[in-house]
PDB file of N, CA and C in Angstrom:
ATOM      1  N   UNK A   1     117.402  78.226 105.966  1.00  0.00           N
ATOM      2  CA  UNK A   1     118.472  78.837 106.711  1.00  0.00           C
ATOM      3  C   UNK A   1     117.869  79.443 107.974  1.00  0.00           C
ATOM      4  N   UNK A   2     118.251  79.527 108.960  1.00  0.00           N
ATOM      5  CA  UNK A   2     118.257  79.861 110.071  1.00  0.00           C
ATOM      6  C   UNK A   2     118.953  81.514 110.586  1.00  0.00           C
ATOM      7  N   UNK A   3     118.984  82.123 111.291  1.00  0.00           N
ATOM      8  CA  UNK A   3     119.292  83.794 111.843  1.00  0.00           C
ATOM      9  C   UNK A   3     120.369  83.100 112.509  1.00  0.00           C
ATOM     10  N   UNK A   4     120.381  82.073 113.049  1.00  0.00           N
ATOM     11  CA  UNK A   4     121.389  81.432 114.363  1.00  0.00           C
ATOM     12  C   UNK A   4     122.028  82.618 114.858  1.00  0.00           C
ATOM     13  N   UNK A   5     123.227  83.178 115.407  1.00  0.00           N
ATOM     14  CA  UNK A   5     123.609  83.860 116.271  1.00  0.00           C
ATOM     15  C   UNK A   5     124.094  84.869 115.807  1.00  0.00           C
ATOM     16  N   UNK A   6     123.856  85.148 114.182  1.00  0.00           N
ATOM     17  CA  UNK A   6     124.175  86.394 113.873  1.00  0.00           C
ATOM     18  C   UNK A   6     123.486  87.627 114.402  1.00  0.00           C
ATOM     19  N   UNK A   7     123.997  89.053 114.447  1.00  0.00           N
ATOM     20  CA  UNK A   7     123.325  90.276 114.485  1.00  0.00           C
ATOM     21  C   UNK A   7     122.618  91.126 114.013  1.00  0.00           C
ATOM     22  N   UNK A   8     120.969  90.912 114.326  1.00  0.00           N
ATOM     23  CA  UNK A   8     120.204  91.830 112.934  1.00  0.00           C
ATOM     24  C   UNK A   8     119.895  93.109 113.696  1.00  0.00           C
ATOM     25  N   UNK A   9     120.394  93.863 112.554  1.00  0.00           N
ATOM     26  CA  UNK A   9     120.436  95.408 113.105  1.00  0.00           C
ATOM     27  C   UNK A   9     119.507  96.063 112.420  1.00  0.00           C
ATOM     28  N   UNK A  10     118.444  95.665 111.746  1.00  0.00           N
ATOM     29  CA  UNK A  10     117.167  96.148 111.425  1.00  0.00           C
ATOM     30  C   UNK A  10     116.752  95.391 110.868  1.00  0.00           C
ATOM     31  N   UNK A  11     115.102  95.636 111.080  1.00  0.00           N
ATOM     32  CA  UNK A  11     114.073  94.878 110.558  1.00  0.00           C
ATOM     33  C   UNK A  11     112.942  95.490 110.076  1.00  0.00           C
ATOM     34  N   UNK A  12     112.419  95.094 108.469  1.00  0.00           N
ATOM     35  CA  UNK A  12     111.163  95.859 108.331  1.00  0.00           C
ATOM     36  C   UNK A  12     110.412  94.739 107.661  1.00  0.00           C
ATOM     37  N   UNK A  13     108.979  94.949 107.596  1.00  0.00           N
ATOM     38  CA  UNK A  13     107.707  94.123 107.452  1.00  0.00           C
ATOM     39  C   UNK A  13     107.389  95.249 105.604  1.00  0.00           C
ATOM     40  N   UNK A  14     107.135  93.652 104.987  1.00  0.00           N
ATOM     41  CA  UNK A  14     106.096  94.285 103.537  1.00  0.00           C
ATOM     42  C   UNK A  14     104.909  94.133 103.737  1.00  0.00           C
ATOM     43  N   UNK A  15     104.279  95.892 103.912  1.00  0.00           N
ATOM     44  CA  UNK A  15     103.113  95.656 104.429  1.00  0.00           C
ATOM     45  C   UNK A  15     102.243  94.876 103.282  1.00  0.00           C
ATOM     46  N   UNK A  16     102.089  95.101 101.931  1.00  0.00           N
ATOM     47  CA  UNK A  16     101.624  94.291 101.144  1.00  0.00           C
ATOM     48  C   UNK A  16     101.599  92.778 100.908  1.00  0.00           C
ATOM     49  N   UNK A  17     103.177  91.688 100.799  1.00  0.00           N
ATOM     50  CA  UNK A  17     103.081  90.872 101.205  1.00  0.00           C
ATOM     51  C   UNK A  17     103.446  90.110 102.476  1.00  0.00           C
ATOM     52  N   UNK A  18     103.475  91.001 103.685  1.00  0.00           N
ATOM     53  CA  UNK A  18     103.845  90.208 105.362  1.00  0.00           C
ATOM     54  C   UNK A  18     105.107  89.767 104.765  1.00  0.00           C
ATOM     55  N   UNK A  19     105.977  89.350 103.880  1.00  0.00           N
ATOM     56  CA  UNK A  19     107.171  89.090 104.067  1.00  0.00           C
ATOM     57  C   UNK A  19     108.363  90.063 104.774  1.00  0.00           C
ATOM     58  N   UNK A  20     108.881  89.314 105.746  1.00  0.00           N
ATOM     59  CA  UNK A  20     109.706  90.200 106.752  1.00  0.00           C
ATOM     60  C   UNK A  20     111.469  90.279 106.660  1.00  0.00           C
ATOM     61  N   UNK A  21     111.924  91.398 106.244  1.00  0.00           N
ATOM     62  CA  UNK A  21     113.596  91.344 105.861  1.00  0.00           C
ATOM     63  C   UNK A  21     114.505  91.950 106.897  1.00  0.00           C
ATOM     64  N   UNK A  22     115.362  91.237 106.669  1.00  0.00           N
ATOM     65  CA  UNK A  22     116.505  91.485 108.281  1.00  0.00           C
ATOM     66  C   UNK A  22     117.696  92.394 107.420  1.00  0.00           C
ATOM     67  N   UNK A  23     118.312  93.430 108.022  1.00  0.00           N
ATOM     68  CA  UNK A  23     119.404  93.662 107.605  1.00  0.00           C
ATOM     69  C   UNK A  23     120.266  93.510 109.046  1.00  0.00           C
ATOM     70  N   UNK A  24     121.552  92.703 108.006  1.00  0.00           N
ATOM     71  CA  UNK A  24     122.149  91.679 109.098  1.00  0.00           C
ATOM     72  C   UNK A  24     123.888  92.016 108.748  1.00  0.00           C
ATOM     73  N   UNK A  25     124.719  91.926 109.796  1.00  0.00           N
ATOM     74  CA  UNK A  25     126.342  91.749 109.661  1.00  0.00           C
ATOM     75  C   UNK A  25     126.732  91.172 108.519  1.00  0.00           C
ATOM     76  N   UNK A  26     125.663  90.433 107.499  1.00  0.00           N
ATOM     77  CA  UNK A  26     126.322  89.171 106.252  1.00  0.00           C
ATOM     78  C   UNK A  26     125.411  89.763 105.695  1.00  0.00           C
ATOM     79  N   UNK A  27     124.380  90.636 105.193  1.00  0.00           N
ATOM     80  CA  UNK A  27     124.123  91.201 104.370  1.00  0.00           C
ATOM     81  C   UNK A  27     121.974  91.070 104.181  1.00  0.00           C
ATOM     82  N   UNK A  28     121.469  91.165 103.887  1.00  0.00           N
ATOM     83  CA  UNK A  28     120.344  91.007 103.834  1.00  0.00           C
ATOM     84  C   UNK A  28     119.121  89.862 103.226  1.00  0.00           C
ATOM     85  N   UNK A  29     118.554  89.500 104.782  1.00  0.00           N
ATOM     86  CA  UNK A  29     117.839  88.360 104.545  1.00  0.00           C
ATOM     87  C   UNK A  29     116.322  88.458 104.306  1.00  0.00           C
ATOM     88  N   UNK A  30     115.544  87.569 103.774  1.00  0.00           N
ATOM     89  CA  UNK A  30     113.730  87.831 103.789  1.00  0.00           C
ATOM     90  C   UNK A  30     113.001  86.046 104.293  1.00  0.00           C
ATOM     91  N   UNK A  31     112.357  86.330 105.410  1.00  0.00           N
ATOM     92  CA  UNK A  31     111.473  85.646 105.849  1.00  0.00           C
ATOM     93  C   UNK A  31     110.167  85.640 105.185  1.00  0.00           C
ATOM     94  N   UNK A  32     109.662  84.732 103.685  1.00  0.00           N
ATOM     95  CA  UNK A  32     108.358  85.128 103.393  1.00  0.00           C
ATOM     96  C   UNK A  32     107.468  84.485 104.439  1.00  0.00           C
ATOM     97  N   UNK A  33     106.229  85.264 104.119  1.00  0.00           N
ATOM     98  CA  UNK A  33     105.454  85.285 105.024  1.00  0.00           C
ATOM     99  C   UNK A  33     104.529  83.682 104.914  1.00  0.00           C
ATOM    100  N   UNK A  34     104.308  82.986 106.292  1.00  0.00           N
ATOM    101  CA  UNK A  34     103.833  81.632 106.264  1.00  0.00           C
ATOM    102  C   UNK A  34     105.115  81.216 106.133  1.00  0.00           C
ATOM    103  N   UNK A  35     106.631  81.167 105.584  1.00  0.00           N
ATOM    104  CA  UNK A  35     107.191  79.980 105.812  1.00  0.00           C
ATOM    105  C   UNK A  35     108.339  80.219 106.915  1.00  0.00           C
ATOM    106  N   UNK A  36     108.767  79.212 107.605  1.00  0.00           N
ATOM    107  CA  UNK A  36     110.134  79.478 108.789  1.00  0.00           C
ATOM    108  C   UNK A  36     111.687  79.356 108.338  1.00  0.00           C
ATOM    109  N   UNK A  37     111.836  79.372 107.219  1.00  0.00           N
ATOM    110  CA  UNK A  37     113.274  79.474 106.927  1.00  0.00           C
ATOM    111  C   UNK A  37     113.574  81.047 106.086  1.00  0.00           C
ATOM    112  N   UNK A  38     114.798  81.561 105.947  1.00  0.00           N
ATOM    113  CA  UNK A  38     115.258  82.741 106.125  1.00  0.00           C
ATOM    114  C   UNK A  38     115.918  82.289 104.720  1.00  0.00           C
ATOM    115  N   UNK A  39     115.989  83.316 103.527  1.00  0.00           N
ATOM    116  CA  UNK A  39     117.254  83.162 102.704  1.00  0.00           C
ATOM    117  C   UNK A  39     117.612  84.717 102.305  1.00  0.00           C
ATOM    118  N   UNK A  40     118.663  84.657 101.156  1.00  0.00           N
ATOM    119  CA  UNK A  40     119.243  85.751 101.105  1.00  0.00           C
ATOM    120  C   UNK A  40     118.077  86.499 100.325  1.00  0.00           C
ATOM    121  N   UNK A  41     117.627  87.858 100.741  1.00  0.00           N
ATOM    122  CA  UNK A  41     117.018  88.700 100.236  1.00  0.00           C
ATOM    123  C   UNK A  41     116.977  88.876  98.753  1.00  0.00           C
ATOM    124  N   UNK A  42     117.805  88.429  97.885  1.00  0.00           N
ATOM    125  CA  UNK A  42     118.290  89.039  95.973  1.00  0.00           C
ATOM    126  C   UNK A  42     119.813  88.830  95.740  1.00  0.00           C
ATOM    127  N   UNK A  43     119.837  88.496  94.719  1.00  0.00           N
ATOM    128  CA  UNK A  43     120.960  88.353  93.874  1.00  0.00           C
ATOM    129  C   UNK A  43     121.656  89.589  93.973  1.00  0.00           C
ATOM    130  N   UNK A  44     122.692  89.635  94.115  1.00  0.00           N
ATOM    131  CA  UNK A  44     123.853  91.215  93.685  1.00  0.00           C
ATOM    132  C   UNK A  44     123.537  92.214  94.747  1.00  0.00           C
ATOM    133  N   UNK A  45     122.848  92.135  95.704  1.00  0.00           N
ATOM    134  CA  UNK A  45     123.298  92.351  97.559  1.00  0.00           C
ATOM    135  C   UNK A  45     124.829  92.040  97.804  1.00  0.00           C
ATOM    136  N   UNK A  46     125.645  93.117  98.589  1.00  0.00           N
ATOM    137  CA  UNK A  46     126.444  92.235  99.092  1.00  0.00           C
ATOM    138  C   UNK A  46     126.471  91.745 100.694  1.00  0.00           C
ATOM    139  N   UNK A  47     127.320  90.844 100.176  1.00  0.00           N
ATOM    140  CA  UNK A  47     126.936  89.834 102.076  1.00  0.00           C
ATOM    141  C   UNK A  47     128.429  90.748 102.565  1.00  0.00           C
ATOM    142  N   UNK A  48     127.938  92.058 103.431  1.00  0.00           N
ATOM    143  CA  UNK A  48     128.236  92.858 104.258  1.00  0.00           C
ATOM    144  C   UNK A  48     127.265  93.351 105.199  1.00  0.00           C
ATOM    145  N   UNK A  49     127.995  94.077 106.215  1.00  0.00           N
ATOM    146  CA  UNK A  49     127.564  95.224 107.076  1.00  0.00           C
ATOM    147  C   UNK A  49     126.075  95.744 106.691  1.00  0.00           C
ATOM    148  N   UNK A  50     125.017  95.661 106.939  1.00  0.00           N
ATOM    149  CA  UNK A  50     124.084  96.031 106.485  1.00  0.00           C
ATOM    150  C   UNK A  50     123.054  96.841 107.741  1.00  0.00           C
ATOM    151  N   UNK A  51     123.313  97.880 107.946  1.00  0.00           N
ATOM    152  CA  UNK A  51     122.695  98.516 109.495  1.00  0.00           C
ATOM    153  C   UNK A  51     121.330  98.725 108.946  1.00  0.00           C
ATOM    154  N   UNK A  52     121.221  99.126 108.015  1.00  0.00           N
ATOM    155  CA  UNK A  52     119.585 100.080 107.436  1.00  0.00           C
ATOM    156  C   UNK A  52     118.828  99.493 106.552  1.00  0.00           C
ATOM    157  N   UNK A  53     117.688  99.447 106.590  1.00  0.00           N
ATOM    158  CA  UNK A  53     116.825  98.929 105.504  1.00  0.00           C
ATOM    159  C   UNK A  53     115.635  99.534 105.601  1.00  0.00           C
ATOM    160  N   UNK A  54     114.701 100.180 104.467  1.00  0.00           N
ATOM    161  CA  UNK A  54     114.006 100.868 104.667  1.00  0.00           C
ATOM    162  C   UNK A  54     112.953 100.297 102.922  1.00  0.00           C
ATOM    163  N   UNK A  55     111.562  99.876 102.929  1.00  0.00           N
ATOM    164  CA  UNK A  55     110.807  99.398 102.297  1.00  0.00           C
ATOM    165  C   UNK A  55     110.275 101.102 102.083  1.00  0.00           C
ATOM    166  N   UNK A  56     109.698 101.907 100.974  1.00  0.00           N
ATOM    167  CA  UNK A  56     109.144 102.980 100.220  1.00  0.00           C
ATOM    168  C   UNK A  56     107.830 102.495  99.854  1.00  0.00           C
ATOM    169  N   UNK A  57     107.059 103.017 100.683  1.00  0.00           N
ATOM    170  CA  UNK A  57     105.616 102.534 100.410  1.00  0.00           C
ATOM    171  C   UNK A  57     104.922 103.136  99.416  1.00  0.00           C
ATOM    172  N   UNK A  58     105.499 104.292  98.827  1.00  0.00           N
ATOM    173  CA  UNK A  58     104.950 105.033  97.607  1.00  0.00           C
ATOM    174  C   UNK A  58     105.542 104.401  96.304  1.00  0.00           C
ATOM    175  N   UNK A  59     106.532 104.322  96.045  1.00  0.00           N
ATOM    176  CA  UNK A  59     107.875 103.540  95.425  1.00  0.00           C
ATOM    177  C   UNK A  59     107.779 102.128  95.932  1.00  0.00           C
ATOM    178  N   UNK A  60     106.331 101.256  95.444  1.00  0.00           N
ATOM    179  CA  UNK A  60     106.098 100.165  95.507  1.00  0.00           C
ATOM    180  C   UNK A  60     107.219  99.171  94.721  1.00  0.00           C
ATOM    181  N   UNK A  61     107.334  98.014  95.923  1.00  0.00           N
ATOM    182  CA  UNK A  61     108.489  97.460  94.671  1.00  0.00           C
ATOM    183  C   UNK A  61     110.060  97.707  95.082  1.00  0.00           C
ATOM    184  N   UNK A  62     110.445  98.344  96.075  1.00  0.00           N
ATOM    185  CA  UNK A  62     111.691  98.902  96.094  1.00  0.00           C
ATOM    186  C   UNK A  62     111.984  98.510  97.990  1.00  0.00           C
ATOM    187  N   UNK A  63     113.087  98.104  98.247  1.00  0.00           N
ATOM    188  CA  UNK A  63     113.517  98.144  99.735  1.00  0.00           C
ATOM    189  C   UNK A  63     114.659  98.970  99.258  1.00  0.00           C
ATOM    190  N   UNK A  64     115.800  99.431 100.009  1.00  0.00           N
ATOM    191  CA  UNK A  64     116.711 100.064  99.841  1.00  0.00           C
ATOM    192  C   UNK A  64     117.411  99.605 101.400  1.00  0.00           C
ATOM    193  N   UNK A  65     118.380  99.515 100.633  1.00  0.00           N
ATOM    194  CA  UNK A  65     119.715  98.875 102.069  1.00  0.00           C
ATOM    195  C   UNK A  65     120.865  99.900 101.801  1.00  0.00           C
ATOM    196  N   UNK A  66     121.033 100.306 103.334  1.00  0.00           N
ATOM    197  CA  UNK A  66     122.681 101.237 103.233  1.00  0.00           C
ATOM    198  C   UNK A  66     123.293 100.223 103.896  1.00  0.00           C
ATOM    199  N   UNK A  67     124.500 100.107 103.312  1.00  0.00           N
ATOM    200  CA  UNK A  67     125.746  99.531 103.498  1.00  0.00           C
ATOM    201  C   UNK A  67     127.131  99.801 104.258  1.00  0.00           C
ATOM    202  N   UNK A  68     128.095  99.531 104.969  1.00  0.00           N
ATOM    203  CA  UNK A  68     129.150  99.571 105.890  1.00  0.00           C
ATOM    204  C   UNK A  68     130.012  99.563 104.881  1.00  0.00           C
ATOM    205  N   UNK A  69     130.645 100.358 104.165  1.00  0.00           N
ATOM    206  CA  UNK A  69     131.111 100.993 103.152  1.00  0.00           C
ATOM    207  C   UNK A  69     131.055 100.725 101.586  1.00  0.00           C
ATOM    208  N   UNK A  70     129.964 100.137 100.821  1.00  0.00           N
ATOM    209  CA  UNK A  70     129.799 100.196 100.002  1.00  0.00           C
ATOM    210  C   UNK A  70     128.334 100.608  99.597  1.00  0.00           C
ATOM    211  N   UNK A  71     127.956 101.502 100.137  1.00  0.00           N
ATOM    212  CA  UNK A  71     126.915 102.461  99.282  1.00  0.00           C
ATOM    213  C   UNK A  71     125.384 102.044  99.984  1.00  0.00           C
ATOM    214  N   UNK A  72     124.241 102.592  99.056  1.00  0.00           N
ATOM    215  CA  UNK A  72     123.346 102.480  99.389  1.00  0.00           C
ATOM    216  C   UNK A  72     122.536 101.122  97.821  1.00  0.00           C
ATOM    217  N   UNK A  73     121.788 100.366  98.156  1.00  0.00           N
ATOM    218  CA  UNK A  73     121.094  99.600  97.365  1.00  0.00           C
ATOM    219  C   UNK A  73     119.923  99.315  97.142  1.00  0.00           C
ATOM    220  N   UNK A  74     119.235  98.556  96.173  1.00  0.00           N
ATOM    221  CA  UNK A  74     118.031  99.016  96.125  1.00  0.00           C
ATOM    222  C   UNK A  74     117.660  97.390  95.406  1.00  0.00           C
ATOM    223  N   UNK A  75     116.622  96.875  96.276  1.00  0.00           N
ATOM    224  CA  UNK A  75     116.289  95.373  95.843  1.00  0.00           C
ATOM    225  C   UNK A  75     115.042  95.544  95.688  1.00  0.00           C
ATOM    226  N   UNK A  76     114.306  94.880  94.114  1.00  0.00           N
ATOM    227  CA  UNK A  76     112.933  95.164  93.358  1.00  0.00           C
ATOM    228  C   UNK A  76     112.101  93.951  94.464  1.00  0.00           C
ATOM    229  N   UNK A  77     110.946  94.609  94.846  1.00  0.00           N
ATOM    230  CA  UNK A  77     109.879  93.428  95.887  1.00  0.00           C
ATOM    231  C   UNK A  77     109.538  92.790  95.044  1.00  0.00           C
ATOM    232  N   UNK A  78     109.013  91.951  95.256  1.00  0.00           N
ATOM    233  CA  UNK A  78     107.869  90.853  94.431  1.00  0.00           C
ATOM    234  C   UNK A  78     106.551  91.570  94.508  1.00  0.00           C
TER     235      UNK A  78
END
């Protein structure tokens, strides 16, 4: 999958594995690291509004996405 002309309104890097995640207007994507296609970040994300994303470097294992009215979430890293 491709970013094509959607809007990513944040971006953060796993400093552990370089895989790079977009939070995007359709909900949250991950670029692993070495390959060029984009897919959906995890199962049970929803494909919404997604302004924030924030990886917990102590709280290994955890990104957390706030949402455009349904809450805040929390997707387990690899």
């Amino acid at each position: 999958m491709t970013l094509g002309d959607q809007p990513v309104n944040h971006l953060v890097r796993d400093a552990k594995t370089g895989d790079l995640y977009t939070a995007t207007d359709f909900g949250v994507l991950v670029l692993a690291h070495g390959s060029s296609h984009w897919r959906e970040a995890g199962e049970g994300l929803p494909t919404l509004l997604t302004p924030f994303l924030e990886i917990l470097p102590e709280q290994r294992g955890c990104c957390f996405a706030g949402t455009h009215g349904r809450g805040a979430w929390y997707l387990r890293l690899p």
